[in-house]
N, C-alpha and C. Protein backbone atom coordinates (compact mmCIF):
# COMPACT_ATOMS: atom_id res chain seq x y z
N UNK A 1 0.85 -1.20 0.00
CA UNK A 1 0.00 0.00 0.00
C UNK A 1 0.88 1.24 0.00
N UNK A 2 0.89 1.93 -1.00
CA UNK A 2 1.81 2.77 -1.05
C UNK A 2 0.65 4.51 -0.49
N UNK A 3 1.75 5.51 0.47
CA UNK A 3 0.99 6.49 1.35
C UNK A 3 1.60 7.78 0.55
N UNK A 4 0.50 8.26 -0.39
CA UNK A 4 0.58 9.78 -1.39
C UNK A 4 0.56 10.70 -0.77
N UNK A 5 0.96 11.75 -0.60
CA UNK A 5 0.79 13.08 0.15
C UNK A 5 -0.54 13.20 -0.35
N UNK A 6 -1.38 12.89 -1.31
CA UNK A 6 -3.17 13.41 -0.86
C UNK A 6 -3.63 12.82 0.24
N UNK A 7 -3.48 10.93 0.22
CA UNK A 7 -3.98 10.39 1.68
C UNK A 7 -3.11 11.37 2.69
N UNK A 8 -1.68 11.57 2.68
CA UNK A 8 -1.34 12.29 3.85
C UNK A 8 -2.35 13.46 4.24
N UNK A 9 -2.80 14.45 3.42
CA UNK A 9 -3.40 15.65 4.04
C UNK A 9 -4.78 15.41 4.38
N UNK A 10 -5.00 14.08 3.69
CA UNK A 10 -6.91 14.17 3.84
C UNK A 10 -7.04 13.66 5.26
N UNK A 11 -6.11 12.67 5.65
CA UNK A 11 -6.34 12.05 6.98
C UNK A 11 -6.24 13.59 7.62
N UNK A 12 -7.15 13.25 9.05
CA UNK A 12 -7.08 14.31 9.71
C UNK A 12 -7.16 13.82 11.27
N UNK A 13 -6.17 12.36 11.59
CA UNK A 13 -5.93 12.40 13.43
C UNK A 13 -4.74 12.99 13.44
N UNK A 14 -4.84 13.53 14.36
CA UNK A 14 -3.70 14.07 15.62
C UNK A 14 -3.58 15.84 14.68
N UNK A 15 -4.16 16.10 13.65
CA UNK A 15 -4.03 17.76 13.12
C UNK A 15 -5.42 18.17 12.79
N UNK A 16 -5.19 19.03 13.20
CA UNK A 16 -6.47 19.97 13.15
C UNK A 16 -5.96 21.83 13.00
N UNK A 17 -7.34 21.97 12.49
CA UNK A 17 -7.32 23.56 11.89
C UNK A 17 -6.28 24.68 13.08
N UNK A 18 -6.54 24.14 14.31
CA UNK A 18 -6.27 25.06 15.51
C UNK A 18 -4.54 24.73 15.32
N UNK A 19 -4.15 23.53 15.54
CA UNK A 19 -2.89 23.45 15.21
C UNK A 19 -1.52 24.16 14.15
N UNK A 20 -3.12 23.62 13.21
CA UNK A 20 -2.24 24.64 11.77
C UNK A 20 -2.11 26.16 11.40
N UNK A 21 -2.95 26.67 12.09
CA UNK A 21 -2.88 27.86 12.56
C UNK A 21 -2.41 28.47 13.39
N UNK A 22 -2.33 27.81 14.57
CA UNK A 22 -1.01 28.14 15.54
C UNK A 22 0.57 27.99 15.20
N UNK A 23 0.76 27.01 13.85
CA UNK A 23 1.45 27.12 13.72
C UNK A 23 2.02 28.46 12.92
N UNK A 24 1.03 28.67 11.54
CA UNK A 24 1.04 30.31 10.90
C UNK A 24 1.43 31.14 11.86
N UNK A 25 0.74 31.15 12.95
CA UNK A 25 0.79 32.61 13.46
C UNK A 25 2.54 32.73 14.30
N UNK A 26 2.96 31.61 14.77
CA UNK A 26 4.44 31.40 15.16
C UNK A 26 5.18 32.32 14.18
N UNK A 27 5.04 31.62 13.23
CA UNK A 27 6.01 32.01 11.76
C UNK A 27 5.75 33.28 11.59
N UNK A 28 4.54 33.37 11.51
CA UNK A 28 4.41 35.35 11.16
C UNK A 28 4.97 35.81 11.93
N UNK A 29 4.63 35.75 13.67
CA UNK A 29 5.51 36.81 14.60
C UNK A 29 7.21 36.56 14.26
N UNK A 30 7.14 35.28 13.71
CA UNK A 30 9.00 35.36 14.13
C UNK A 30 9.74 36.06 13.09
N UNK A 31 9.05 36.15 11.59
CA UNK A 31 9.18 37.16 10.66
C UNK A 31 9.39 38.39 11.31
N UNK A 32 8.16 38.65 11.97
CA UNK A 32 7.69 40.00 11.87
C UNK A 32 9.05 40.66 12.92
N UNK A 33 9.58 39.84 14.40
CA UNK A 33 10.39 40.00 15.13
C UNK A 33 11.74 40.13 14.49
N UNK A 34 12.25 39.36 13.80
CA UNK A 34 13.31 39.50 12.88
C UNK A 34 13.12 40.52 11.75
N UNK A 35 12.65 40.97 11.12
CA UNK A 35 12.42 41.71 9.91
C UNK A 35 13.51 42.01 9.10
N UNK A 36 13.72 42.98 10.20
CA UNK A 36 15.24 43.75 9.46
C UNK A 36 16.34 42.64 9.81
N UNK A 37 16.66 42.05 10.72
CA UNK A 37 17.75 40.70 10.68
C UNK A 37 17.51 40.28 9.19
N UNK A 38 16.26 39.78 9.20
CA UNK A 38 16.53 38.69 7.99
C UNK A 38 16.42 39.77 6.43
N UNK A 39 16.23 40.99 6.41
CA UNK A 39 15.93 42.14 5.47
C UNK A 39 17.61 42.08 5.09
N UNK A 40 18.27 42.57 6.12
CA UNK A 40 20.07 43.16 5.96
C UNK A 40 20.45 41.52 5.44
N UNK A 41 20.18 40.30 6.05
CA UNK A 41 20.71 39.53 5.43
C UNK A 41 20.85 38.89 4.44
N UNK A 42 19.56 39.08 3.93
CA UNK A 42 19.33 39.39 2.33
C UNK A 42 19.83 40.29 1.43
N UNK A 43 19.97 41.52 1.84
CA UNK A 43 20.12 42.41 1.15
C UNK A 43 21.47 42.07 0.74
N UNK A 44 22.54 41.29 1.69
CA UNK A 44 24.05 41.62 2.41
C UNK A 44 24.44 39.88 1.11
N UNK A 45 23.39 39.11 1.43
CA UNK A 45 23.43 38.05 0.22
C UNK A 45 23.22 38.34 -1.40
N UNK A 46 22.42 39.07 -1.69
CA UNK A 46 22.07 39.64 -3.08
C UNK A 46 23.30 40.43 -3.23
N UNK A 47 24.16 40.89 -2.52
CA UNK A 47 24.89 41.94 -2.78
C UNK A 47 26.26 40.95 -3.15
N UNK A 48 26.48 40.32 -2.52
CA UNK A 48 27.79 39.60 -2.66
C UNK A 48 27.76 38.61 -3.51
N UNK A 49 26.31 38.17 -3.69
CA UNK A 49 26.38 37.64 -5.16
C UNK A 49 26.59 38.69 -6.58
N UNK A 50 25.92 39.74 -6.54
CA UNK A 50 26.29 40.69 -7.80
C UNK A 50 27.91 40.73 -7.65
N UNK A 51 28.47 41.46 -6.42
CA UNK A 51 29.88 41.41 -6.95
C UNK A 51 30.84 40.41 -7.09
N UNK A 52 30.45 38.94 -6.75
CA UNK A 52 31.16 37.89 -7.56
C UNK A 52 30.75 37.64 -8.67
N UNK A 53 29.34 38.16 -9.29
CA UNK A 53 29.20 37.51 -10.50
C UNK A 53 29.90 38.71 -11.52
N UNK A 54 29.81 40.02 -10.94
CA UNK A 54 30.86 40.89 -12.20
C UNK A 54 32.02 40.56 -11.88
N UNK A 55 32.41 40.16 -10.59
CA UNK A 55 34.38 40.06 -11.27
C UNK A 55 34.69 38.90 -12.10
N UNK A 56 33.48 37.88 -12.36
CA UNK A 56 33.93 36.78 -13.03
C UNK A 56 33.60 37.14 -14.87
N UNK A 57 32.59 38.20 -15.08
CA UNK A 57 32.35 39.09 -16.37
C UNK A 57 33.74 40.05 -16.63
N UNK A 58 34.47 40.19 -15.74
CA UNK A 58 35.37 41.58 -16.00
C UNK A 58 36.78 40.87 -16.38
């Protein structure tokens, strides 16, 4: 009997709506708490990729 991620989501013991939503709302605050952490570290990644990819053009 092989187990598809559709049987995975349709079963519904041990998860429920309250769960999965508690979990969203984790993730949003921890975004929202970090912002600028994870904003500069992005920014600080996009950046150091452009200037390795022109010194390898130049």
């Amino acid at each position: 009997m092989e187990y598809t991620w559709k049987q995975f989501w349709q079963e519904e013991e041990g998860v429920g709506v309250v769960e999965i939503l508690l979990v969203l709302v984790v993730l949003i605050a921890l975004v929202l708490i970090f912002k600028t952490q994870l904003t500069a570290l992005v920014s600080n990644i996009f950046t150091s990729i452009s200037q390795k990819s022109q010194s390898i053009y130049q």
